[in-house]
Protein backbone atom coordinates (compact mmCIF):
# COMPACT_ATOMS: atom_id res chain seq x y z
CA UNK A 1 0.00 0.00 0.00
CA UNK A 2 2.89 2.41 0.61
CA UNK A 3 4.88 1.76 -2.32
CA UNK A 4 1.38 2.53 -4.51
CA UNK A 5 0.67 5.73 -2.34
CA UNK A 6 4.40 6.92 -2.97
CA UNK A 7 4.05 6.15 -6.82
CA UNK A 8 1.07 8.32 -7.27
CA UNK A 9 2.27 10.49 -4.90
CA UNK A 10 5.19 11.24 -7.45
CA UNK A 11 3.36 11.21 -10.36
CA UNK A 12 0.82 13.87 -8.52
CA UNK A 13 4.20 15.75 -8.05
CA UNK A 14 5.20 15.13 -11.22
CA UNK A 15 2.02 16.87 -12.76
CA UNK A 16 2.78 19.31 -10.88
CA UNK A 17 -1.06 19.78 -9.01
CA UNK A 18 -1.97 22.71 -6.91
CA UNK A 19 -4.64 24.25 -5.32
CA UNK A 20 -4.94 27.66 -6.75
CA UNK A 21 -4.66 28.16 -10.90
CA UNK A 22 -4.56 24.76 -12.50
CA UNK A 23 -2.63 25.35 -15.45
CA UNK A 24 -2.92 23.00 -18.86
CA UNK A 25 0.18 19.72 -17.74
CA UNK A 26 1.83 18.01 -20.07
CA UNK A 27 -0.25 15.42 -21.25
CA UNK A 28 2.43 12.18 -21.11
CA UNK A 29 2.27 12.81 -17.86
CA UNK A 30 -1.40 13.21 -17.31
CA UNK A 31 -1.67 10.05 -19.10
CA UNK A 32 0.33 8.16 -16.67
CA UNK A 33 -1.65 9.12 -14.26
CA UNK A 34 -4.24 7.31 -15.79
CA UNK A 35 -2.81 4.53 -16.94
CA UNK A 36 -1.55 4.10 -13.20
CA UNK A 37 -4.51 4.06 -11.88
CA UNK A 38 -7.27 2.51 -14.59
CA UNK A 39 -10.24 0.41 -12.80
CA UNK A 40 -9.89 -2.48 -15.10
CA UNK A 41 -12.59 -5.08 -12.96
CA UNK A 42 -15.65 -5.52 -11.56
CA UNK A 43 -16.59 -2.53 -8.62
CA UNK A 44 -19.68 -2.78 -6.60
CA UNK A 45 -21.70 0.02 -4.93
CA UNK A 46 -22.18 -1.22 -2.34
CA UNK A 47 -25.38 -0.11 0.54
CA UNK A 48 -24.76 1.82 3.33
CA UNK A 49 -25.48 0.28 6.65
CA UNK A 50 -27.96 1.96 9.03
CA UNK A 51 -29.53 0.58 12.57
CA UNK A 52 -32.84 0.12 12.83
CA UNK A 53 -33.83 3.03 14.29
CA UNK A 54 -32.00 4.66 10.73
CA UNK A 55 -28.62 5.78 12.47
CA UNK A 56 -25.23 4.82 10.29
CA UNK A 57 -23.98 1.37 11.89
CA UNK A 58 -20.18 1.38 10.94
CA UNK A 59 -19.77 -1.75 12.76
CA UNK A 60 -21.10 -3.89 10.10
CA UNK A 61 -18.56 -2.84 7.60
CA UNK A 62 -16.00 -5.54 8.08
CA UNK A 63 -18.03 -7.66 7.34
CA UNK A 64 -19.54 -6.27 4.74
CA UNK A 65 -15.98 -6.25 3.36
CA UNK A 66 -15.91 -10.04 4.15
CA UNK A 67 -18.78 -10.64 2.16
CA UNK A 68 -17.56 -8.44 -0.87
CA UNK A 69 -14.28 -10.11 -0.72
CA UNK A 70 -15.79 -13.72 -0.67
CA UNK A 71 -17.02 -12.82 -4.34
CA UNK A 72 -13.89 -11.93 -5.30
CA UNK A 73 -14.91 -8.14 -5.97
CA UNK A 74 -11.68 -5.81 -5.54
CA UNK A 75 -13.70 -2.60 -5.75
CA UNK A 76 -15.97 -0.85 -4.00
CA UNK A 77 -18.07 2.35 -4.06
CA UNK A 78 -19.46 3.92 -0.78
CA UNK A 79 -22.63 6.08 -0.33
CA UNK A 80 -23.74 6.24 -4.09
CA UNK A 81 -26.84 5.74 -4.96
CA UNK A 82 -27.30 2.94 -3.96
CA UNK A 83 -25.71 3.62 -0.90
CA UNK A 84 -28.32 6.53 0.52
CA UNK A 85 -25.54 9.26 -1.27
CA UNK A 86 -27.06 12.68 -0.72
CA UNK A 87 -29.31 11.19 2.39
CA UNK A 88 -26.36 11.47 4.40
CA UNK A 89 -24.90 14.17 6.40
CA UNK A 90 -21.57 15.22 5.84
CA UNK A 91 -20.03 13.41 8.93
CA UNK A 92 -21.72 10.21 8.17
CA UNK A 93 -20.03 10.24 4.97
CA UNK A 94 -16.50 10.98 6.63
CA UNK A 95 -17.38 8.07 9.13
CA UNK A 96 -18.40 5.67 6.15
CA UNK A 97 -15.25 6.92 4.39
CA UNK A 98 -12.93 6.16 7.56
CA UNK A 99 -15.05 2.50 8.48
CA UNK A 100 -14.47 1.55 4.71
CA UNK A 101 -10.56 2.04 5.08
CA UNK A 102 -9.65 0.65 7.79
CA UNK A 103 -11.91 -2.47 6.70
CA UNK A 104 -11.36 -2.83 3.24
CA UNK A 105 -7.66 -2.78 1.92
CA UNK A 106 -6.48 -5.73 4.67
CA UNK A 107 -8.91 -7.68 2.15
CA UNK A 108 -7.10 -6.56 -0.77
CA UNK A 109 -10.08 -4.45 -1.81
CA UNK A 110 -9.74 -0.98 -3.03
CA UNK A 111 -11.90 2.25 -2.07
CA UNK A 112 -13.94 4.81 -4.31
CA UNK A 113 -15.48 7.47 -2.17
CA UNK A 114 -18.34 8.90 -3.84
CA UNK A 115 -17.98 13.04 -2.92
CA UNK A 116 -21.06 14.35 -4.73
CA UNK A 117 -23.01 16.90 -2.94
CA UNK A 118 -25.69 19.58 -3.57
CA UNK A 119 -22.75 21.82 -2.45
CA UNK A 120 -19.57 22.48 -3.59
CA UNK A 121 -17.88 22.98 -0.19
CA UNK A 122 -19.45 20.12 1.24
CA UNK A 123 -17.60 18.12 -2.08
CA UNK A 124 -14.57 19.87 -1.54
CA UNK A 125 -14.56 18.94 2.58
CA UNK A 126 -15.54 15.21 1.39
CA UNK A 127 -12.54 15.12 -1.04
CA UNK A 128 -9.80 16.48 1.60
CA UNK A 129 -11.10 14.39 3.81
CA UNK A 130 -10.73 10.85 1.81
CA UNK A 131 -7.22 12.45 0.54
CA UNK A 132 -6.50 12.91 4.49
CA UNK A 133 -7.22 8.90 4.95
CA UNK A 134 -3.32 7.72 4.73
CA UNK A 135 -3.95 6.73 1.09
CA UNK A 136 -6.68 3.79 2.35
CA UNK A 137 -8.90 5.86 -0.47
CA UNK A 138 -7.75 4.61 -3.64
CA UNK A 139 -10.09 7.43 -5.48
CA UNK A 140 -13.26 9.63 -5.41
CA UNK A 141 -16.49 9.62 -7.58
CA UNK A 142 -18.27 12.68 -8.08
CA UNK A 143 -21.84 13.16 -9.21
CA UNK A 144 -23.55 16.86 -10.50
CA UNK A 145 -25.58 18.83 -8.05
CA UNK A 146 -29.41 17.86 -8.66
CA UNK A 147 -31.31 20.57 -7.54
CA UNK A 148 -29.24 23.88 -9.41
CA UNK A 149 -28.69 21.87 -12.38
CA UNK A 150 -25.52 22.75 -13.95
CA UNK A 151 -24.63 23.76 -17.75
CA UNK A 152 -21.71 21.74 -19.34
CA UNK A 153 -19.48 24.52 -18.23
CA UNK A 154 -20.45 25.31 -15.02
CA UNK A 155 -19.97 21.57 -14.28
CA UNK A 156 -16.82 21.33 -15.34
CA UNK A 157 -15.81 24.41 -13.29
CA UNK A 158 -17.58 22.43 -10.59
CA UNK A 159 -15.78 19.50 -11.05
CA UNK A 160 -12.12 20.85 -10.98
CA UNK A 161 -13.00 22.88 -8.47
CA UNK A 162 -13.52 19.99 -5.98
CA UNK A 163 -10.67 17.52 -7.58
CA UNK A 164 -8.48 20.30 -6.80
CA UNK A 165 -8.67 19.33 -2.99
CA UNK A 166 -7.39 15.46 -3.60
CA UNK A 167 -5.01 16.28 -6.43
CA UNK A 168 -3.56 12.96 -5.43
CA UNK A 169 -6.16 10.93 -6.07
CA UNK A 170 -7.63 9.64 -9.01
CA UNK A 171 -11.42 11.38 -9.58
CA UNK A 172 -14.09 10.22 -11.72
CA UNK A 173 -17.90 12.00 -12.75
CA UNK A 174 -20.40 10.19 -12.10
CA UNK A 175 -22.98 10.42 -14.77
CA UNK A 176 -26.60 9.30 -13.70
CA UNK A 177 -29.23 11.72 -16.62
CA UNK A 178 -32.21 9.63 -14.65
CA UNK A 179 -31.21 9.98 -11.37
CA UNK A 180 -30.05 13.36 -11.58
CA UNK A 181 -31.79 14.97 -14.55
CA UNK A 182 -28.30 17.27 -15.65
CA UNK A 183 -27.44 16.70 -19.21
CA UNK A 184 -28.30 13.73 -20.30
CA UNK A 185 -26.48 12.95 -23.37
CA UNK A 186 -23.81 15.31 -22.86
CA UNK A 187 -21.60 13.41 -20.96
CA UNK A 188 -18.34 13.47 -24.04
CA UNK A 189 -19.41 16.98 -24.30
CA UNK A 190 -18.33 17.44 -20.29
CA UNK A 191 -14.97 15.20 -20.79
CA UNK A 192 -14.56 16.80 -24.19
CA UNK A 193 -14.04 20.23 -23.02
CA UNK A 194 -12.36 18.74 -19.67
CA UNK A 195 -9.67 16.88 -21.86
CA UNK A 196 -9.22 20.23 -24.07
CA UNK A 197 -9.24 22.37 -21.07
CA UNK A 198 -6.54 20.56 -18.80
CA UNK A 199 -8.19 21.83 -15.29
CA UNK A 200 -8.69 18.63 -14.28
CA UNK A 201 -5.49 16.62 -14.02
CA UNK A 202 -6.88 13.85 -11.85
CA UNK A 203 -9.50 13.11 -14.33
CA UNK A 204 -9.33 9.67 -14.92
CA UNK A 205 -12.58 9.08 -16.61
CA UNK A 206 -16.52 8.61 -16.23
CA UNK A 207 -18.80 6.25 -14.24
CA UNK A 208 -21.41 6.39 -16.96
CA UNK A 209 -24.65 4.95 -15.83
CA UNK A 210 -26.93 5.83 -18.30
CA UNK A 211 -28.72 3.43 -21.12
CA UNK A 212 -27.35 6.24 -23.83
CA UNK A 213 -24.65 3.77 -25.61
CA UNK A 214 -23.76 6.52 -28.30
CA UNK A 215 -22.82 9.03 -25.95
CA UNK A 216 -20.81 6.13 -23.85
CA UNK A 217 -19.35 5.66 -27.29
CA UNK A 218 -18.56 9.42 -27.79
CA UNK A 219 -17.23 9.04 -24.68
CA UNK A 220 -14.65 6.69 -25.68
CA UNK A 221 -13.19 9.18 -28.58
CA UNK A 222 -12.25 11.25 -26.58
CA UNK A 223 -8.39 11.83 -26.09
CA UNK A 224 -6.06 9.12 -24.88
CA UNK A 225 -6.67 6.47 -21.79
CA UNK A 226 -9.58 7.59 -20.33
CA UNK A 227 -11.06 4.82 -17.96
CA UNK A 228 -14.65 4.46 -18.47
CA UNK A 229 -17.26 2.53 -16.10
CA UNK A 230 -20.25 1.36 -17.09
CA UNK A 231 -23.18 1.52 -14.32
CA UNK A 232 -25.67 0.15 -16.41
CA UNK A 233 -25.89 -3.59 -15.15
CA UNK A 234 -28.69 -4.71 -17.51
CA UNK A 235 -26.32 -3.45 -20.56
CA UNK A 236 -23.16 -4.60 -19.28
CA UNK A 237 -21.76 -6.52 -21.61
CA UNK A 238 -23.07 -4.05 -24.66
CA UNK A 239 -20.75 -1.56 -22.96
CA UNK A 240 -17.94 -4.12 -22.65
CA UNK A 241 -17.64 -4.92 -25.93
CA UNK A 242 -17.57 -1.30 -27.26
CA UNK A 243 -14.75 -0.38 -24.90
CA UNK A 244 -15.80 0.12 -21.19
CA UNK A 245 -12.83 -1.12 -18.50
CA UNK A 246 -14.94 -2.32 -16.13
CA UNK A 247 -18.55 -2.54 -15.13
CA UNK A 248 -20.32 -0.44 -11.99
CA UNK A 249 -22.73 -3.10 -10.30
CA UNK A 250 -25.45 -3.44 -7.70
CA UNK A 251 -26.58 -7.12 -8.32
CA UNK A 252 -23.08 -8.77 -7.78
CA UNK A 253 -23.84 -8.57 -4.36
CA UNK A 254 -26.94 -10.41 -4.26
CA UNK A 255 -26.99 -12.30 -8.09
CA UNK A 256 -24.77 -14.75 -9.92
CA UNK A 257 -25.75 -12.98 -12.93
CA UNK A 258 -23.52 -10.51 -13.60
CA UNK A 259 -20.53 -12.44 -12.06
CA UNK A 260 -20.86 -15.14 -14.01
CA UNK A 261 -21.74 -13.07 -17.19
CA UNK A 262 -18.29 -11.16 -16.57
CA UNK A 263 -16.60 -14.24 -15.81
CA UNK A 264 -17.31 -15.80 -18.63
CA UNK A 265 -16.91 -12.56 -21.27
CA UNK A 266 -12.98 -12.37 -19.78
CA UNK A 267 -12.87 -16.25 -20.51
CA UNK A 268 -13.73 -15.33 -24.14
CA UNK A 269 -17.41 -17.64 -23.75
CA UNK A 270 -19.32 -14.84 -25.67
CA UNK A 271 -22.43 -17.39 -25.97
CA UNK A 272 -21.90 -18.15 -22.09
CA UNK A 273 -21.84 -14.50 -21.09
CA UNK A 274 -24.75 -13.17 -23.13
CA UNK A 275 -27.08 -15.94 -21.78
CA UNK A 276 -25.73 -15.07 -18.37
CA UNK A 277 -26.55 -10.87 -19.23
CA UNK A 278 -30.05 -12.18 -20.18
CA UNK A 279 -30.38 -13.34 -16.78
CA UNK A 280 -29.36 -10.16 -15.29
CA UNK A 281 -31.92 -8.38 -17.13
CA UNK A 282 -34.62 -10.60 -16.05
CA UNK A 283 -33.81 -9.81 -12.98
CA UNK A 284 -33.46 -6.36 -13.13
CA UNK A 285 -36.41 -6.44 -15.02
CA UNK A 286 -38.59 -7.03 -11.65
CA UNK A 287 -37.29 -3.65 -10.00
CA UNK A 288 -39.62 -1.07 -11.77
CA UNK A 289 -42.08 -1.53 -10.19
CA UNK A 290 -41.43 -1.31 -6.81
CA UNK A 291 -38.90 1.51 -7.86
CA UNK A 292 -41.91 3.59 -8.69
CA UNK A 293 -43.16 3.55 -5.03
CA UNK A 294 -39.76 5.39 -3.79
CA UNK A 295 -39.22 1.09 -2.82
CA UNK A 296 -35.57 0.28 -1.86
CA UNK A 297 -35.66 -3.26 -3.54
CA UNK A 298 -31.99 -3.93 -4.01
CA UNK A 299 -31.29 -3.06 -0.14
CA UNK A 300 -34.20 -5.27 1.41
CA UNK A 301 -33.06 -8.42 -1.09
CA UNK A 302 -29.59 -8.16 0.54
CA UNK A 303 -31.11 -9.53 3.32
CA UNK A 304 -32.36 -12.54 1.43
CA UNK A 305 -28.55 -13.34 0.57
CA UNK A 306 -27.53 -13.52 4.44
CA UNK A 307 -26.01 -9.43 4.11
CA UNK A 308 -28.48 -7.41 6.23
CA UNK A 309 -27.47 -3.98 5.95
CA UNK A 310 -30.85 -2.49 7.91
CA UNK A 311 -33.61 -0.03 6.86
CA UNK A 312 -33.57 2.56 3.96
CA UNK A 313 -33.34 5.89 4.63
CA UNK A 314 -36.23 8.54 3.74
CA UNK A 315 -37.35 9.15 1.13
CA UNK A 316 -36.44 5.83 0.32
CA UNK A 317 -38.51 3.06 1.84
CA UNK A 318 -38.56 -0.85 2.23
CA UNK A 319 -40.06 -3.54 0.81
CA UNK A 320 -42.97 -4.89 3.11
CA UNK A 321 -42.19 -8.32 4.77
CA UNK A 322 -44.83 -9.91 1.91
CA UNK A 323 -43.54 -7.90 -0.61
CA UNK A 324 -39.77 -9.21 -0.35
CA UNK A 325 -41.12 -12.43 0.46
CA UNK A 326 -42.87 -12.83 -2.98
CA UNK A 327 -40.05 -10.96 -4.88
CA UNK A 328 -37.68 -14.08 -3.37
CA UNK A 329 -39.87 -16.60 -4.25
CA UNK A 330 -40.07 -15.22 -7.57
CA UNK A 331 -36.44 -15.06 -8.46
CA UNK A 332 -35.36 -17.90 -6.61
CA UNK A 333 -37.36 -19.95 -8.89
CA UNK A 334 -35.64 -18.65 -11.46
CA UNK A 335 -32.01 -19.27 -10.07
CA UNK A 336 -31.29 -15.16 -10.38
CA UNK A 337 -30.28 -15.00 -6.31
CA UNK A 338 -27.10 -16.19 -4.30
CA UNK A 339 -27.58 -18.58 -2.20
CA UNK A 340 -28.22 -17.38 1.58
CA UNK A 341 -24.50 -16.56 2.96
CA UNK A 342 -25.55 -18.32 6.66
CA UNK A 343 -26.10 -21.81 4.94
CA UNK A 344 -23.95 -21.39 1.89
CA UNK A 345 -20.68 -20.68 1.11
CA UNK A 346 -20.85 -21.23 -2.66
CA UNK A 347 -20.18 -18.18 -5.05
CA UNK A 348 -19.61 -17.33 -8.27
CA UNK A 349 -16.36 -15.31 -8.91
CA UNK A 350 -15.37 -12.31 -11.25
């Protein structure tokens, strides 16, 4: 861990990163950086734990980790979307940030700090922070403020404005159009105008979650080496095969599906992998409509799989008892869910 914290570390130096006007770097060594630090498997988002009276419970992330790492998953992504993101204060964050470093790198899994926030000083605090974290952050995700939706530009501004305050680590946007509503097929646009502008020398790419394959594919001509993430589960593979480094997930923590469909596309069994992406959609086919009653179905089916991570946070709600009862019968007879980790210890790997 110190010998990759001292290599970035250098190159950070090396680009020469500060705080106040970010000039235009040399772009070798911009591209370094990258290459240095490219995401090139599987990352899950993973929920964020809460009691049930709807406090943060820290002390279930190690095993949390344990559970991640027994499906051989080496990256994870903290309070995104799926993990209550903007439903958290600022200190919860810092204290998910802190729980997921000390528990995850022993386990050889890395740590991706999403930093989004309705406010840019609140970002900026969350990215100092993570920086601050004796490199057990291994890089920070960033989604657009929702509610004063930005303009290409004045995201961009945004953007460099809070990488600037972890110019060590590796930063990523987070594009989510239906989650977020801010330009939806602009995302090469934004890295366009970030790769001709320079200000962002941490920039290593885009978590693109979005069902728009010709912008993802945009995305991909632009400059050299940019690392992009696909967050779309049901189109996984689609994204794959045009280009994407690695896929974003939120069923690899509950469903073979997606394992087993990566698994098999990295063992070159194209039939094997599509039929196992078909699965995936099926399931993810079942979520709409619970998804249209503010329902938190991915959370509550964790706790089919033996990985209770407690209540959603409002505006978010749960799945009734009957409700996840019938969803489980459902796509257990269809062979979509893990097996329950308190009787099993069978997985599929990525």
């Amino acid at each position: 861990m110190l010998s990759r914290f001292l290599a970035v570390f250098c190159i950070a130096l090396n680009l020469g990163v500060t705080r106040g006007d970010q000039p235009v770097f040399p772009r070798g060594k911009v591209e370094a950086f990258r290459e240095a630090n490219k995401i090139t498997s599987t990352m899950i988002a993973v929920y964020t734990p809460l009691t049930q009276d709807g406090t943060l419970d820290v002390t279930n992330i190690p095993a949390y980790a344990k559970f991640v790492a027994a499906r051989n998953i080496t990256n994870v992504l903290p309070a995104g979307s799926n993990g209550e993101s903007l439903s958290l204060s600022v200190n919860e964050r810092k204290a998910l940030a802190e729980a997921w470093a000390a528990a995850a790198p022993p386990l050889g899994i890395k740590v991706y700090m999403h930093i989004g926030s309705e406010s840019l000083v609140e970002s900026q605090e969350l990215a100092a922070h993570a920086a601050s974290l004796n490199s057990s952050i291994a890089g920070l995700v960033c989604m657009a403020p929702v509610y004063f939706k930005p303009t290409v530009g004045t995201l961009h501004d945004f953007l460099a404005a809070v990488a600037s305050h972890a110019p060590q680590l590796p930063f990523w946007f987070y594009h989510f159009p239906d989650g977020t509503g801010v330009l939806p097929g602009q995302a090469h646009t934004l890295l366009e105008m970030a790769d001709k502008s320079g200000k962002i020398p941490n920039l290593m790419g885009i978590k693109f979650t979005d069902y728009n394959l010709m912008d993802f594919q945009l995305c991909l001509q632009v400059g050299s080496g940019y690392n992009m993430l696909f967050g779309r589960d049901e189109e996984a593979l689609a994204a794959l095969l045009l280009g994407a480094d690695a896929a974003v997930s939120s069923t690899v923590g509950y469903s073979p599906t997606l394992r087993d469909a990566i698994l098999l596309w990295n063992r070159g069994d194209r039939k094997g992998a599509v039929s196992a992406q078909m699965r995936n959609a099926k399931l993810c086919s079942f979520f709409a409509q619970y998804e249209s009653d503010a329902k938190n179905v991915q959370k509550s089916l964790m706790k089919v799989v033996g990985m209770d991570v407690g209540p959603s946070r409002l505006p978010k709600q749960d799945l009734s008892s009957a409700e996840l009862k019938s969803l489980q019968v459902k796509l257990s007879s269809l062979n979509l869910l893990d097996a329950d980790v308190r009787t099993s210890a069978a997985h599929s790997t990525v």
